[in-house]
C-alpha atoms as a PDB file:
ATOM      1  CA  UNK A   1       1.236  -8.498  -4.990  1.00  0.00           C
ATOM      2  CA  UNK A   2       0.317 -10.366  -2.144  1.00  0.00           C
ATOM      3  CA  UNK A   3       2.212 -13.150  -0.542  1.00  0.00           C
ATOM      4  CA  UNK A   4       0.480 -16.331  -0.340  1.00  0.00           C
ATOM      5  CA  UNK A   5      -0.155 -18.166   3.527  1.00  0.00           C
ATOM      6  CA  UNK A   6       1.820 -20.797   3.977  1.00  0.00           C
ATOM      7  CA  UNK A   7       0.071 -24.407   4.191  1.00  0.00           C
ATOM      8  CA  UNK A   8       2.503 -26.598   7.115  1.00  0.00           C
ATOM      9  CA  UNK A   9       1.359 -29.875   8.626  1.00  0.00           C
ATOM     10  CA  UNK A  10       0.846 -28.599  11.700  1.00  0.00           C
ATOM     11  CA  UNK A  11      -1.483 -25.472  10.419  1.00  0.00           C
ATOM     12  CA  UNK A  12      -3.890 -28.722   8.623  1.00  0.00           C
ATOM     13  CA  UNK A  13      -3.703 -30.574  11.792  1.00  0.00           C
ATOM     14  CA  UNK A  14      -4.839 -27.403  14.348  1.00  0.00           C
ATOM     15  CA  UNK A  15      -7.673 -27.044  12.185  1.00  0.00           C
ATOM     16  CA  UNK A  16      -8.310 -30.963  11.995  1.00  0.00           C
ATOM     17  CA  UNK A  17      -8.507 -30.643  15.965  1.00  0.00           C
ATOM     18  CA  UNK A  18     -10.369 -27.510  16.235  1.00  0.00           C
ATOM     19  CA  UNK A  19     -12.604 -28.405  13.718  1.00  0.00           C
ATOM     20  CA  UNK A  20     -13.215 -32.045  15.441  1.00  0.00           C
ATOM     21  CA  UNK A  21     -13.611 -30.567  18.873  1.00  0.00           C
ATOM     22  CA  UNK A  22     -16.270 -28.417  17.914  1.00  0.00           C
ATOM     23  CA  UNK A  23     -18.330 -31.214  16.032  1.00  0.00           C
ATOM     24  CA  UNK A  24     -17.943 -33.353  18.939  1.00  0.00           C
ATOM     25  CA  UNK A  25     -19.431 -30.470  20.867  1.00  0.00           C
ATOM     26  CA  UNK A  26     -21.976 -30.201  18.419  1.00  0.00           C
ATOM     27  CA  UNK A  27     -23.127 -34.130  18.381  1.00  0.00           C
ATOM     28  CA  UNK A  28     -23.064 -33.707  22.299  1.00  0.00           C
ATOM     29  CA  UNK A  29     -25.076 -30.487  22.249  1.00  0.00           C
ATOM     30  CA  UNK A  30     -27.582 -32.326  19.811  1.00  0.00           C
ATOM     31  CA  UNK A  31     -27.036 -35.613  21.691  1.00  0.00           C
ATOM     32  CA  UNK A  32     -28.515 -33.768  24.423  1.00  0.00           C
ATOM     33  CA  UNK A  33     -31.125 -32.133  22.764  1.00  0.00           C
ATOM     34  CA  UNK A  34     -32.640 -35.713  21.947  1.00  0.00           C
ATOM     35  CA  UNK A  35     -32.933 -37.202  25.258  1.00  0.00           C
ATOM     36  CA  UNK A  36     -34.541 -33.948  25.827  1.00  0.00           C
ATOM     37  CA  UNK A  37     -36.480 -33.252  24.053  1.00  0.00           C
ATOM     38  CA  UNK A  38     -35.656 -30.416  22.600  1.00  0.00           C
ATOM     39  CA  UNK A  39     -34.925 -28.718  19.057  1.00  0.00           C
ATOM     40  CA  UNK A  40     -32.400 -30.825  17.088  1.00  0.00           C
ATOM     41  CA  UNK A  41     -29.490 -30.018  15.423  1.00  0.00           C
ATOM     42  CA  UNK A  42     -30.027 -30.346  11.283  1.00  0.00           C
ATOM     43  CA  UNK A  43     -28.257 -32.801  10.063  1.00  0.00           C
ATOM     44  CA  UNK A  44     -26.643 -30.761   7.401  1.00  0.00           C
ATOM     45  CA  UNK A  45     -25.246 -28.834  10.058  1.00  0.00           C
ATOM     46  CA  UNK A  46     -22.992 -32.183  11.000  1.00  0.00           C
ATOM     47  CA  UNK A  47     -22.550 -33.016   7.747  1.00  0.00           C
ATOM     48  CA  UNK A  48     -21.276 -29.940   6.591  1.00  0.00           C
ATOM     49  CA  UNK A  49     -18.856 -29.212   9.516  1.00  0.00           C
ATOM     50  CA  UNK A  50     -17.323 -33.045   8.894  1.00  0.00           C
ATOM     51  CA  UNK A  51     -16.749 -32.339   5.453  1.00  0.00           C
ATOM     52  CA  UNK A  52     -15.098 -29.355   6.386  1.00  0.00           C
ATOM     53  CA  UNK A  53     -12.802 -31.463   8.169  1.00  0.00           C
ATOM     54  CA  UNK A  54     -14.507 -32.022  11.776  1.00  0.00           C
ATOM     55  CA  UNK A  55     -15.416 -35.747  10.900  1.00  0.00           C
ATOM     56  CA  UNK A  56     -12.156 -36.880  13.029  1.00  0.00           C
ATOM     57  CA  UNK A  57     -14.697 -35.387  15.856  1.00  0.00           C
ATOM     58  CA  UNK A  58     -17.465 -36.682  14.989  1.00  0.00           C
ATOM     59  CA  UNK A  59     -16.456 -40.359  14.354  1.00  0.00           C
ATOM     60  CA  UNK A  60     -15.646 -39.737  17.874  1.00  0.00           C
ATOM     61  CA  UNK A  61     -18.728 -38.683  19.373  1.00  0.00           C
ATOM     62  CA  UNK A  62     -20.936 -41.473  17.365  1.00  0.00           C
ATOM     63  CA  UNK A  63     -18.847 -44.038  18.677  1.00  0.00           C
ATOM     64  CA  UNK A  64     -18.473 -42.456  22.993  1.00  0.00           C
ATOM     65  CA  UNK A  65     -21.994 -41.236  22.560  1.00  0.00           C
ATOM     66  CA  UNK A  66     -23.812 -43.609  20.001  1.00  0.00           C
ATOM     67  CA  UNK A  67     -25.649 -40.904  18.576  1.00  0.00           C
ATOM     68  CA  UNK A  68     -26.029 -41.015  14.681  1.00  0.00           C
ATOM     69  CA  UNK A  69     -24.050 -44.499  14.566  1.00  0.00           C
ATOM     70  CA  UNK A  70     -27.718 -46.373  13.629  1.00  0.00           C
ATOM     71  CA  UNK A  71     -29.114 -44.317  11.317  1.00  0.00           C
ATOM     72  CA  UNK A  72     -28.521 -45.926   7.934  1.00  0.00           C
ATOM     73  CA  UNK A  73     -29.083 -42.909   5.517  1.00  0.00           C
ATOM     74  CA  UNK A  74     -26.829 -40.203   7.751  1.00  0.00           C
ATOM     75  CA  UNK A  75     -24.101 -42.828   7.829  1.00  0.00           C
ATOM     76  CA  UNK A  76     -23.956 -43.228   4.123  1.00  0.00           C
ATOM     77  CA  UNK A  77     -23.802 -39.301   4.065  1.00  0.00           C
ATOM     78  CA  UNK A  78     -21.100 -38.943   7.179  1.00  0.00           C
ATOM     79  CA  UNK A  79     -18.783 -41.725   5.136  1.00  0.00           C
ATOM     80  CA  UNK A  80     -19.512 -39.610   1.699  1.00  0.00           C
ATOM     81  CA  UNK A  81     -18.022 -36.354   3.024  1.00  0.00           C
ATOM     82  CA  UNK A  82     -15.270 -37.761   4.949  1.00  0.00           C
ATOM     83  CA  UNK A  83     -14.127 -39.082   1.674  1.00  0.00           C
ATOM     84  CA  UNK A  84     -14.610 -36.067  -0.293  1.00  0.00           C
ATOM     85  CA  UNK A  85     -12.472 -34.081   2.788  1.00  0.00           C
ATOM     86  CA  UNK A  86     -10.079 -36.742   2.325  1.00  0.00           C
ATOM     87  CA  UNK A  87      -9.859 -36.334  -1.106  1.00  0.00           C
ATOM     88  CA  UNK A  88      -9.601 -32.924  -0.934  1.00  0.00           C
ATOM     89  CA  UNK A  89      -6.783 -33.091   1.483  1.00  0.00           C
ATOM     90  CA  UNK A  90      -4.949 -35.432  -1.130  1.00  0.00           C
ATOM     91  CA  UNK A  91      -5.638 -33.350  -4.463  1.00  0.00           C
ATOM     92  CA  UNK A  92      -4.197 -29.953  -1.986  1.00  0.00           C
ATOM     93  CA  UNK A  93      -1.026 -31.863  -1.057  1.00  0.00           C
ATOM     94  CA  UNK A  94      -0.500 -33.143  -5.082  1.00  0.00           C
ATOM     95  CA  UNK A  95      -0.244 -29.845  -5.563  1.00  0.00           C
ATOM     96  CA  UNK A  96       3.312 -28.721  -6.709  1.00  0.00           C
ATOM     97  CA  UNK A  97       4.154 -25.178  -4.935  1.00  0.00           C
ATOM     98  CA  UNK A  98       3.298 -23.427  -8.138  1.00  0.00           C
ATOM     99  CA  UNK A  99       0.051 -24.402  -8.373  1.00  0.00           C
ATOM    100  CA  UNK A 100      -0.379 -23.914  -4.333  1.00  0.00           C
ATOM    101  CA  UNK A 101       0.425 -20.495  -4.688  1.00  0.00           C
ATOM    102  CA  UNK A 102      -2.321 -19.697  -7.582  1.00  0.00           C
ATOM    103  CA  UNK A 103      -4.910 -21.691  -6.118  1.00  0.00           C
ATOM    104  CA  UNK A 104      -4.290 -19.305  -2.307  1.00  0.00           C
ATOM    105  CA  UNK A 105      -3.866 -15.918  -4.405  1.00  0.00           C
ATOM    106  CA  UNK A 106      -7.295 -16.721  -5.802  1.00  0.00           C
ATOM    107  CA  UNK A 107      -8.495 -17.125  -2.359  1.00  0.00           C
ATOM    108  CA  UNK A 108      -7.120 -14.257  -0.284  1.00  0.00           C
END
């Protein structure tokens, strides 16, 4: 039987920063790409690594780079997974330790 990982605060919040630094490398890198020229980044590729829990990071880079803050459509989506990562984040820390423990067994 294997131990499950434990979840701390400060385990959430070093992925919360790695995960925003590297999106706000990402909206640079694409940022950059525009002015350009050159090949974009897809936009489900920014989507998917805020919902993951990089949108901290990207918030950030829309508002010091103003790239992606005027597109009507990709904001709607941005705001859409930063409440499902929030949500998820709330529904994991309901969780009473029994139910924690399942739900990382199932996942290691």
């Amino acid at each position: 039987m294997t131990m499950p990982l434990p979840i701390t605060l400060s385990a959430i919040a070093m992925v919360y920063w790695v995960l925003s630094g590297l999106t706000f490398l990402i909206y640079a890198w694409d940022k950059a790409a525009a002015v350009a020229g050159r090949r974009r980044t897809p936009e489900k590729l920014l989507h998917l690594f805020s919902v993951a829990g990089g949108w901290p990071g990207a918030l950030v880079a829309q508002k010091l780079l103003r790239h992606k803050s005027d597109k009507r459509e990709f904001q709607i989506m941005f705001w859409v997974t930063v409440m499902l990562n929030c949500g998820v984040l709330i529904w994991l820390a309901l969780l009473d330790g029994a139910d924690m423990r399942v739900l990382l067994n199932r996942m290691v």
